[in-house]
C-alpha atoms as a PDB file:
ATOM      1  CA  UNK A   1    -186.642 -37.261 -96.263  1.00  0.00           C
ATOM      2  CA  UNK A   2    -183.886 -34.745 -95.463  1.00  0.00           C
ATOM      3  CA  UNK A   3    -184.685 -31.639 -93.392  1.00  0.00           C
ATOM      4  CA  UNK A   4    -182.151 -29.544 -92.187  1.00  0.00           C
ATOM      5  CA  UNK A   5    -180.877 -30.460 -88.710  1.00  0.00           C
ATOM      6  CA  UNK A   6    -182.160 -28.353 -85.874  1.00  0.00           C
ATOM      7  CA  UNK A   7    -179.943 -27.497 -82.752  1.00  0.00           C
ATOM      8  CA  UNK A   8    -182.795 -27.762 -80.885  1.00  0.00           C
ATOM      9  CA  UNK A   9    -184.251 -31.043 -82.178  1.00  0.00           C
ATOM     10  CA  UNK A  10    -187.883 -29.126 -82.817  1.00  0.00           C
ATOM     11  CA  UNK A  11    -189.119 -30.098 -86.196  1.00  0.00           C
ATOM     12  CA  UNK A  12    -190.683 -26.765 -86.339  1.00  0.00           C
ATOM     13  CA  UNK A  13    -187.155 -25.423 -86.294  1.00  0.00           C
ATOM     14  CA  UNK A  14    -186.460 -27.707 -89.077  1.00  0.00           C
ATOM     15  CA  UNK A  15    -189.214 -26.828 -91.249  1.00  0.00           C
ATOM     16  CA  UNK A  16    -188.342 -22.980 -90.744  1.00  0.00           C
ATOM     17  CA  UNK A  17    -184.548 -23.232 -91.533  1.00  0.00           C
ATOM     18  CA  UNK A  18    -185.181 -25.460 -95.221  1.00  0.00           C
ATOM     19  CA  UNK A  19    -187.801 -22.370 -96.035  1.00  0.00           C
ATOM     20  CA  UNK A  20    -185.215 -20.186 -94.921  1.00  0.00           C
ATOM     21  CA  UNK A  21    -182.731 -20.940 -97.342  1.00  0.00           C
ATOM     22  CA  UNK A  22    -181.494 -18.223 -99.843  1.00  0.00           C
ATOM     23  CA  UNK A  23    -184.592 -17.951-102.732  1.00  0.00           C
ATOM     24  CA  UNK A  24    -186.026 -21.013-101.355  1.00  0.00           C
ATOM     25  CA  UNK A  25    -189.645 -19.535-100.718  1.00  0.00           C
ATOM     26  CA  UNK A  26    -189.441 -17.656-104.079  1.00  0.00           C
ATOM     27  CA  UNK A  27    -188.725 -21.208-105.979  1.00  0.00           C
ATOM     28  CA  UNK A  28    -191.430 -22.283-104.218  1.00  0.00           C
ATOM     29  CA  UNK A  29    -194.090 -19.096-104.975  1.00  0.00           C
ATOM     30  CA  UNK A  30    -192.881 -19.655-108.482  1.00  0.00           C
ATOM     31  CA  UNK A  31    -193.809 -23.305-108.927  1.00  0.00           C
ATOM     32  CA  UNK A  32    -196.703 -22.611-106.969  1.00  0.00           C
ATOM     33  CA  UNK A  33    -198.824 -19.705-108.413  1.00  0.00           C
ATOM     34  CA  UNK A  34    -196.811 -21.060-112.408  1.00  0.00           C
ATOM     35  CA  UNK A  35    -197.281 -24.647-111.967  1.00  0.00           C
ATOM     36  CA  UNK A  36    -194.120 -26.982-113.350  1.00  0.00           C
ATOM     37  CA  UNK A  37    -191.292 -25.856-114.523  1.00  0.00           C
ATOM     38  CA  UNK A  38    -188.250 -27.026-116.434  1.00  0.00           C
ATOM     39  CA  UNK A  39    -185.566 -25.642-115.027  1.00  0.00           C
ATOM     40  CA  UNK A  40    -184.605 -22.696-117.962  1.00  0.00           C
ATOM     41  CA  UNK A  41    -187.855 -21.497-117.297  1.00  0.00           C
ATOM     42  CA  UNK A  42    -187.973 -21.667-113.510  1.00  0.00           C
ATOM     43  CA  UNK A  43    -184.359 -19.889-113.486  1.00  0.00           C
ATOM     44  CA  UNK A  44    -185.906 -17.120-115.899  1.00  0.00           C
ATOM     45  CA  UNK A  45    -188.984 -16.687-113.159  1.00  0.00           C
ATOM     46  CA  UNK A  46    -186.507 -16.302-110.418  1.00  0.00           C
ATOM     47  CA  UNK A  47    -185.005 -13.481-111.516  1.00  0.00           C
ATOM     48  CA  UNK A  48    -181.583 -13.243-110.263  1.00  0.00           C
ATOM     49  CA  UNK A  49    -180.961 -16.179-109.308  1.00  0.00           C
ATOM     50  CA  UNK A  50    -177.564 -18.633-110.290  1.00  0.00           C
ATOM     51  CA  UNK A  51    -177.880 -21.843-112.275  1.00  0.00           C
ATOM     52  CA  UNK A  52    -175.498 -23.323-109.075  1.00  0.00           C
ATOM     53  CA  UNK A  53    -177.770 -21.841-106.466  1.00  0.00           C
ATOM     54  CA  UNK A  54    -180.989 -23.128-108.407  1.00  0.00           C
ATOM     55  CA  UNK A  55    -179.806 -26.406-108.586  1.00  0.00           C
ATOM     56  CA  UNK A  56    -178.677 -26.440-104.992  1.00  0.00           C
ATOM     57  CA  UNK A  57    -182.034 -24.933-103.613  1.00  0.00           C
ATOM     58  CA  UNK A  58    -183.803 -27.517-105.923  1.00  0.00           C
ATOM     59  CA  UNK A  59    -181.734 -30.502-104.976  1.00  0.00           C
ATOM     60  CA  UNK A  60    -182.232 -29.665-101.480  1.00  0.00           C
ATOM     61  CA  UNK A  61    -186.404 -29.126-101.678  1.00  0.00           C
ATOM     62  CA  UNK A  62    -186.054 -32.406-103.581  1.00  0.00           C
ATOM     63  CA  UNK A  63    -184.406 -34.615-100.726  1.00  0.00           C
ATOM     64  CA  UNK A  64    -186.989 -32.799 -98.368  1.00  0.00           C
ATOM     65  CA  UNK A  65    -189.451 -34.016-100.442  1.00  0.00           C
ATOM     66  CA  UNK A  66    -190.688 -31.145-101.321  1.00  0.00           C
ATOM     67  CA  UNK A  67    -189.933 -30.237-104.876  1.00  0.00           C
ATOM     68  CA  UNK A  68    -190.828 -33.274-107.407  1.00  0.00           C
ATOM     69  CA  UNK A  69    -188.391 -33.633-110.022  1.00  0.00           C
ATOM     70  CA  UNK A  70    -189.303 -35.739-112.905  1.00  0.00           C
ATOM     71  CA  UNK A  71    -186.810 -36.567-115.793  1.00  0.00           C
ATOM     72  CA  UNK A  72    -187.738 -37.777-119.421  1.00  0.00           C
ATOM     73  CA  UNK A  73    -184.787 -39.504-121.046  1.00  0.00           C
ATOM     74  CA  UNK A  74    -184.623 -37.146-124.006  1.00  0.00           C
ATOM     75  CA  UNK A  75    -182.136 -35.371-126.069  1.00  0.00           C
ATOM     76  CA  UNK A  76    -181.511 -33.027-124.337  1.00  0.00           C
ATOM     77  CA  UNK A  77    -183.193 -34.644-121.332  1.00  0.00           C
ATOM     78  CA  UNK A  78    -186.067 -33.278-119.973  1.00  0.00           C
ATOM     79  CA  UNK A  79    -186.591 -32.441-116.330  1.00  0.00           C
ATOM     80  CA  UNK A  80    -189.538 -30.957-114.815  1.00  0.00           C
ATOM     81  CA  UNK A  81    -189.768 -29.672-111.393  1.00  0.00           C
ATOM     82  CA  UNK A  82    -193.466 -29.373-109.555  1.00  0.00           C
ATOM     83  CA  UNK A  83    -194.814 -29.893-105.878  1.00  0.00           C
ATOM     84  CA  UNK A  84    -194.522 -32.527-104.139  1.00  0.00           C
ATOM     85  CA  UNK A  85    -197.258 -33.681-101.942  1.00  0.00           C
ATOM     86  CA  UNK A  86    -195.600 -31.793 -98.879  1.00  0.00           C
ATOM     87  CA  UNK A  87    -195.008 -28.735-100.992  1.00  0.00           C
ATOM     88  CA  UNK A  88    -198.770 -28.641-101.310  1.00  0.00           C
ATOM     89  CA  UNK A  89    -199.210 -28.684 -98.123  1.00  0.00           C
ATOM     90  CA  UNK A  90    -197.281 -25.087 -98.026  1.00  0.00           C
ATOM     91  CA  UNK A  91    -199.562 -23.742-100.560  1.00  0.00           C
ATOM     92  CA  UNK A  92    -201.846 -21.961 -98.115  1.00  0.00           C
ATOM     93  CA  UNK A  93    -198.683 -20.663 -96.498  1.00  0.00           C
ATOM     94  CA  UNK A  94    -197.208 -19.348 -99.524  1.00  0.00           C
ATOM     95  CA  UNK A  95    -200.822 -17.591-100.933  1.00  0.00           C
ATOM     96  CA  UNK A  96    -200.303 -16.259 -97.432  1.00  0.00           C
ATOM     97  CA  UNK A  97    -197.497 -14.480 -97.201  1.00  0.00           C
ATOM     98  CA  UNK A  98    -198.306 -13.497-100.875  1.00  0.00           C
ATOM     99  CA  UNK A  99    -201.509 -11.763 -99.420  1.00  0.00           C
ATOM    100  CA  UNK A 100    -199.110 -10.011 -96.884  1.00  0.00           C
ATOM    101  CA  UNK A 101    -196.479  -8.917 -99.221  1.00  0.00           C
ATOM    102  CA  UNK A 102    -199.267  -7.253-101.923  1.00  0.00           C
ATOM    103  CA  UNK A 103    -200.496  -5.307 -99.096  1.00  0.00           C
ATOM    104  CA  UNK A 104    -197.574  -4.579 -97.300  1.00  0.00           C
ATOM    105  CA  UNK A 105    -195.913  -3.486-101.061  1.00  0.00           C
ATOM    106  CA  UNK A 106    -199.313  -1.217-101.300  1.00  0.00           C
ATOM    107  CA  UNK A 107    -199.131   0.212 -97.799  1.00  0.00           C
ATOM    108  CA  UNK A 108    -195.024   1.092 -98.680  1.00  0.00           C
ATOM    109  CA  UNK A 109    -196.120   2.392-101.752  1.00  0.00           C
ATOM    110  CA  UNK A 110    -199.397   4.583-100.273  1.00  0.00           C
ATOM    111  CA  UNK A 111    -196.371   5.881 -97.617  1.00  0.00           C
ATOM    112  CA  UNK A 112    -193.638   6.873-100.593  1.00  0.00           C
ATOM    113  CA  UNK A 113    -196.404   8.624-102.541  1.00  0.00           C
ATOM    114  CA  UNK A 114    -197.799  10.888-100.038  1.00  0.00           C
ATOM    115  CA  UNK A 115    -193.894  11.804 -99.052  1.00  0.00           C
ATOM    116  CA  UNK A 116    -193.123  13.018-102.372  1.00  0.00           C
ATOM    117  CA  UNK A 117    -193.472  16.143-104.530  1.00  0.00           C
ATOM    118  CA  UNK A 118    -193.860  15.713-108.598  1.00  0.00           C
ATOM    119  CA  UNK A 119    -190.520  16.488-110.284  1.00  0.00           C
ATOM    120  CA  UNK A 120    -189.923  19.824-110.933  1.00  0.00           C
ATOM    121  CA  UNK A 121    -192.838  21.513-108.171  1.00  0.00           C
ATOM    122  CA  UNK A 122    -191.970  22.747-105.175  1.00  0.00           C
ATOM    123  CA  UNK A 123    -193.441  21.529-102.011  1.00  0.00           C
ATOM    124  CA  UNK A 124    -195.801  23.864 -99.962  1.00  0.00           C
ATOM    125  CA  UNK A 125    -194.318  25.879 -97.404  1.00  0.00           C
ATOM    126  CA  UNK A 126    -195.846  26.679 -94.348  1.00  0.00           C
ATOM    127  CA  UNK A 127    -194.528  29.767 -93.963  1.00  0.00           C
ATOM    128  CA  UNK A 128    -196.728  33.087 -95.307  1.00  0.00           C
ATOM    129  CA  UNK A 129    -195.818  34.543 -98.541  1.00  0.00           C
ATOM    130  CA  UNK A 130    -194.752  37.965 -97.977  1.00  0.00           C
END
């Protein structure tokens, strides 16, 4: 297994700078809450995202042991990517910080709403009408 190296030597460190990585906690969200994925379809659910940077985020998840790849001699080959036992074990932190991002996106949303006027009406004044 290959974890990033930690100044500090603290595996918790470690842990924290491979989930860290750019779109590495997406990847893994997507895999977890869509199941396996062959990599034109994972790329598609990570909007945005480069085939280089998808391959390097993958390749690195997979020498963590984190990310499963599994490859069918085909033509074209087929290769599947999945959790691994240890990205399992980050499913309840993942459903997690889902959780916290649906209601922090609701609370940001409940804020913008009560900010703003409809198009085209004019906000309340305070001020008598004369």
């Amino acid at each position: 297994m290959t974890l990033p190296e930690s100044p500090k030597g603290c595996p918790m460190d470690a842990v924290l700078r491979l989930l860290m990585g750019p779109w590495t906690t997406y990847i893994l969200y997507v895999l977890r809450t869509h199941g396996p994925r062959r990599f034109g379809a994972l790329k598609r659910q990570v909007g945005g995202i480069s085939a280089k940077m998808l391959t390097e985020r993958l390749r690195l998840l997979e020498a963590a042991e984190v990310v499963r790849r599994a490859y069918v001699p085909t033509i074209p080959p087929q290769v599947t990517y999945s959790l691994a036992p240890r990205g399992e074990e980050l499913a309840g932190v993942i459903d997690r910080l889902n959780a916290i991002a649906q209601r922090w996106a609701a609370e940001e949303g409940r804020k913008g709403a009560a900010g703003k006027t409809k198009p085209g009406s004019r906000a309340k004044s305070s001020r008598p009408a004369a």
